[in-house]
C-alpha atoms as a PDB file:
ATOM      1  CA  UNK A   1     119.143  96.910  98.950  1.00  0.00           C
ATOM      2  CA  UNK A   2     118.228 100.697  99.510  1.00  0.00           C
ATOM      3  CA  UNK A   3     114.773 100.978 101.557  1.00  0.00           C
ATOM      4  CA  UNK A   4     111.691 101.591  98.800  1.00  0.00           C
ATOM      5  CA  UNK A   5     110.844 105.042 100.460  1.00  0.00           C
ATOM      6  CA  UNK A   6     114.584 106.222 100.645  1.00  0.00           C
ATOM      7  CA  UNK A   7     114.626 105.034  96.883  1.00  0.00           C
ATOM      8  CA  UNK A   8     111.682 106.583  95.840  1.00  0.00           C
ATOM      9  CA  UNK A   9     113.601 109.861  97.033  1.00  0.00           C
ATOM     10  CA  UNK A  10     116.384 109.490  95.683  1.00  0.00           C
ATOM     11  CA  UNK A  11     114.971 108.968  92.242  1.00  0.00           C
ATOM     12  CA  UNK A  12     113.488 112.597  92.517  1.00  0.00           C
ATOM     13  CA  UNK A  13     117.322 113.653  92.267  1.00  0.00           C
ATOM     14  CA  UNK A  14     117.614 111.977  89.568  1.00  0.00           C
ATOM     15  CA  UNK A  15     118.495 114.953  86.464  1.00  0.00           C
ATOM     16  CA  UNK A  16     118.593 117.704  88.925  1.00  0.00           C
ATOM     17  CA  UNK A  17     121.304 119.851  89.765  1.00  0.00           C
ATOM     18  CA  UNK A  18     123.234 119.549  92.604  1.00  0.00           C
ATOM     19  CA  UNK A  19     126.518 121.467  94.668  1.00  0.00           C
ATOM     20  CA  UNK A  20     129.267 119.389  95.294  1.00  0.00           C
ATOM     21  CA  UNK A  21     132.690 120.374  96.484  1.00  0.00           C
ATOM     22  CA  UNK A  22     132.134 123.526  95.135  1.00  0.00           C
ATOM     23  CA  UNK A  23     131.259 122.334  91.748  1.00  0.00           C
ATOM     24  CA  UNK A  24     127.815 122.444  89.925  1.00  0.00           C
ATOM     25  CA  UNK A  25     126.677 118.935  89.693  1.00  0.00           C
ATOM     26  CA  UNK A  26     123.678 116.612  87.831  1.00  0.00           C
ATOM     27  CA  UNK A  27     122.684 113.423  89.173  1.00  0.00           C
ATOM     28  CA  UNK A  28     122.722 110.844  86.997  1.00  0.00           C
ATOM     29  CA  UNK A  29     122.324 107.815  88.555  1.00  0.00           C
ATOM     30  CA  UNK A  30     121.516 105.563  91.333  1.00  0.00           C
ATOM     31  CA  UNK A  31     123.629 102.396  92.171  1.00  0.00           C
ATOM     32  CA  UNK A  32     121.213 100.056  94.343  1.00  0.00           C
ATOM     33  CA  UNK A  33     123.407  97.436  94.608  1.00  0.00           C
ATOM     34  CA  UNK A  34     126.440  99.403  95.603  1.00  0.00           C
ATOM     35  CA  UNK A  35     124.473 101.809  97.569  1.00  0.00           C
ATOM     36  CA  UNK A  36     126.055 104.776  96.244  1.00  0.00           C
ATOM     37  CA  UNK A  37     124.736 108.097  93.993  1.00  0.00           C
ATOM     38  CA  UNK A  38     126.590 108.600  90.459  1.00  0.00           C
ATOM     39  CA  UNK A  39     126.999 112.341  89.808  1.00  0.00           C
ATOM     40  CA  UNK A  40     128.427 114.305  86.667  1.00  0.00           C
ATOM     41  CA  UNK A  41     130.237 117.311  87.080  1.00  0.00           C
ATOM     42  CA  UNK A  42     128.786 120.234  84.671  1.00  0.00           C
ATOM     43  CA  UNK A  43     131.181 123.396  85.100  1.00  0.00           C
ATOM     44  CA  UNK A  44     134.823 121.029  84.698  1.00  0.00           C
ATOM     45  CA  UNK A  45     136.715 120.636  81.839  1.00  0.00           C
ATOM     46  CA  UNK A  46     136.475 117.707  80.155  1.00  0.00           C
ATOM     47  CA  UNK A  47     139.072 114.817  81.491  1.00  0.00           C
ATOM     48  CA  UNK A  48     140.424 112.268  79.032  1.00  0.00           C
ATOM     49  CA  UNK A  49     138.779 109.042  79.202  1.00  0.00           C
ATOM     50  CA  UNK A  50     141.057 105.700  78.384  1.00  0.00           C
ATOM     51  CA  UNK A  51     139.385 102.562  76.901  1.00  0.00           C
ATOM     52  CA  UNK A  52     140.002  98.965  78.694  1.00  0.00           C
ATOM     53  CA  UNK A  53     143.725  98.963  77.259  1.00  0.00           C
ATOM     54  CA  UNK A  54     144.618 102.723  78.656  1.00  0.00           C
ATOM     55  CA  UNK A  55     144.429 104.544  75.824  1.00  0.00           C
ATOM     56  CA  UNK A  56     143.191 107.698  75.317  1.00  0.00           C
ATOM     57  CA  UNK A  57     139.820 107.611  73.125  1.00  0.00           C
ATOM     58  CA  UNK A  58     137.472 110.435  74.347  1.00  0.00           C
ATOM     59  CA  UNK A  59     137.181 113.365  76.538  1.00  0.00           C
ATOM     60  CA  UNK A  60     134.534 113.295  78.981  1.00  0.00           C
ATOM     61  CA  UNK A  61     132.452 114.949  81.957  1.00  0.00           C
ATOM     62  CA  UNK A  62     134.129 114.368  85.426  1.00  0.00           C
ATOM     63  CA  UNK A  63     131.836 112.216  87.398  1.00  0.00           C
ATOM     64  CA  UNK A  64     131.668 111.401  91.380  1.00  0.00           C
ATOM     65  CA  UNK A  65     130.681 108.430  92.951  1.00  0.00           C
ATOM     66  CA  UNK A  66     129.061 108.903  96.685  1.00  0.00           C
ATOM     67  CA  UNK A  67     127.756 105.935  98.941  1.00  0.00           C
ATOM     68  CA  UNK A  68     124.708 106.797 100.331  1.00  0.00           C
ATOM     69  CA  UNK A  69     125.602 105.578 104.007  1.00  0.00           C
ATOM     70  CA  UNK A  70     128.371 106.477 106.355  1.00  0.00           C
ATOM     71  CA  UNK A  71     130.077 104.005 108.466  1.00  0.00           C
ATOM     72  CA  UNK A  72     127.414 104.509 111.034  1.00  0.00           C
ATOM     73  CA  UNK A  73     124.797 103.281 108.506  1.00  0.00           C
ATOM     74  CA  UNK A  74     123.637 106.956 108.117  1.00  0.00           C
ATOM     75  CA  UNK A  75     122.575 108.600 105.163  1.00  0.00           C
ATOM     76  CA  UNK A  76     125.466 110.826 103.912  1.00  0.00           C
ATOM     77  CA  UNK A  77     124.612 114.209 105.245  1.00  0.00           C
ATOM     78  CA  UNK A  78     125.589 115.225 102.030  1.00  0.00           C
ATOM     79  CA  UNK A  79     123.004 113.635 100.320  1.00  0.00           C
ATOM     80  CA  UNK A  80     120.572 114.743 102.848  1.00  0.00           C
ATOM     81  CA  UNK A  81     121.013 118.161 102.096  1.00  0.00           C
ATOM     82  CA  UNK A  82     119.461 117.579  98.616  1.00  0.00           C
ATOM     83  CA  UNK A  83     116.365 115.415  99.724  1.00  0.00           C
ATOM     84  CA  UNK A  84     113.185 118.053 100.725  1.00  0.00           C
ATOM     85  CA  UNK A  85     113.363 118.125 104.711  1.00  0.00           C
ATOM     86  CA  UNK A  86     109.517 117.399 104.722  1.00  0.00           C
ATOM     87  CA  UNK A  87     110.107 113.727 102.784  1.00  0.00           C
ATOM     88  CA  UNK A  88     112.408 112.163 105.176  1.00  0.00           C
ATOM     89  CA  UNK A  89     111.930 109.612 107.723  1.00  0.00           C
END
């Protein structure tokens, strides 16, 4: 489980836009149980998205999946950058 304060930051993300890898971003969603930050890219194309037998059914926004931690057990300096300097602990 994520700590309640780190959480509680996170969440602020939560529908705000975001840089990644040179793309414009939204975050859409934290993933408690896998630790990780679900984001939706907002300036890509479309990519084709297959249903659970392959096949093509819909075109879709690219989305990113980032842990929150590093080996280390760090927060993902990534992810850091986004948080407000004067919230973290």
């Amino acid at each position: 489980m994520i700590d309640t304060n780190l959480l509680q930051q996170l969440r602020r993300l939560v529908g705000k836009r975001v840089a990644y890898s040179g793309h414009a971003c939204r975050v859409i969603e934290i993933l408690d149980s896998e630790k990780s930050l679900v984001l939706r890219c907002e300036d890509r194309q479309p990519v084709i998205q297959g249903n659970q037998f392959g096949e093509a059914t819909r075109r879709v926004q690219q989305c990113h999946t980032l842990h929150l931690f590093d080996e280390n057990g760090e927060l993902n300096p990534v992810i850091t950058s986004w948080l407000d300097p004067g919230q973290l602990r």
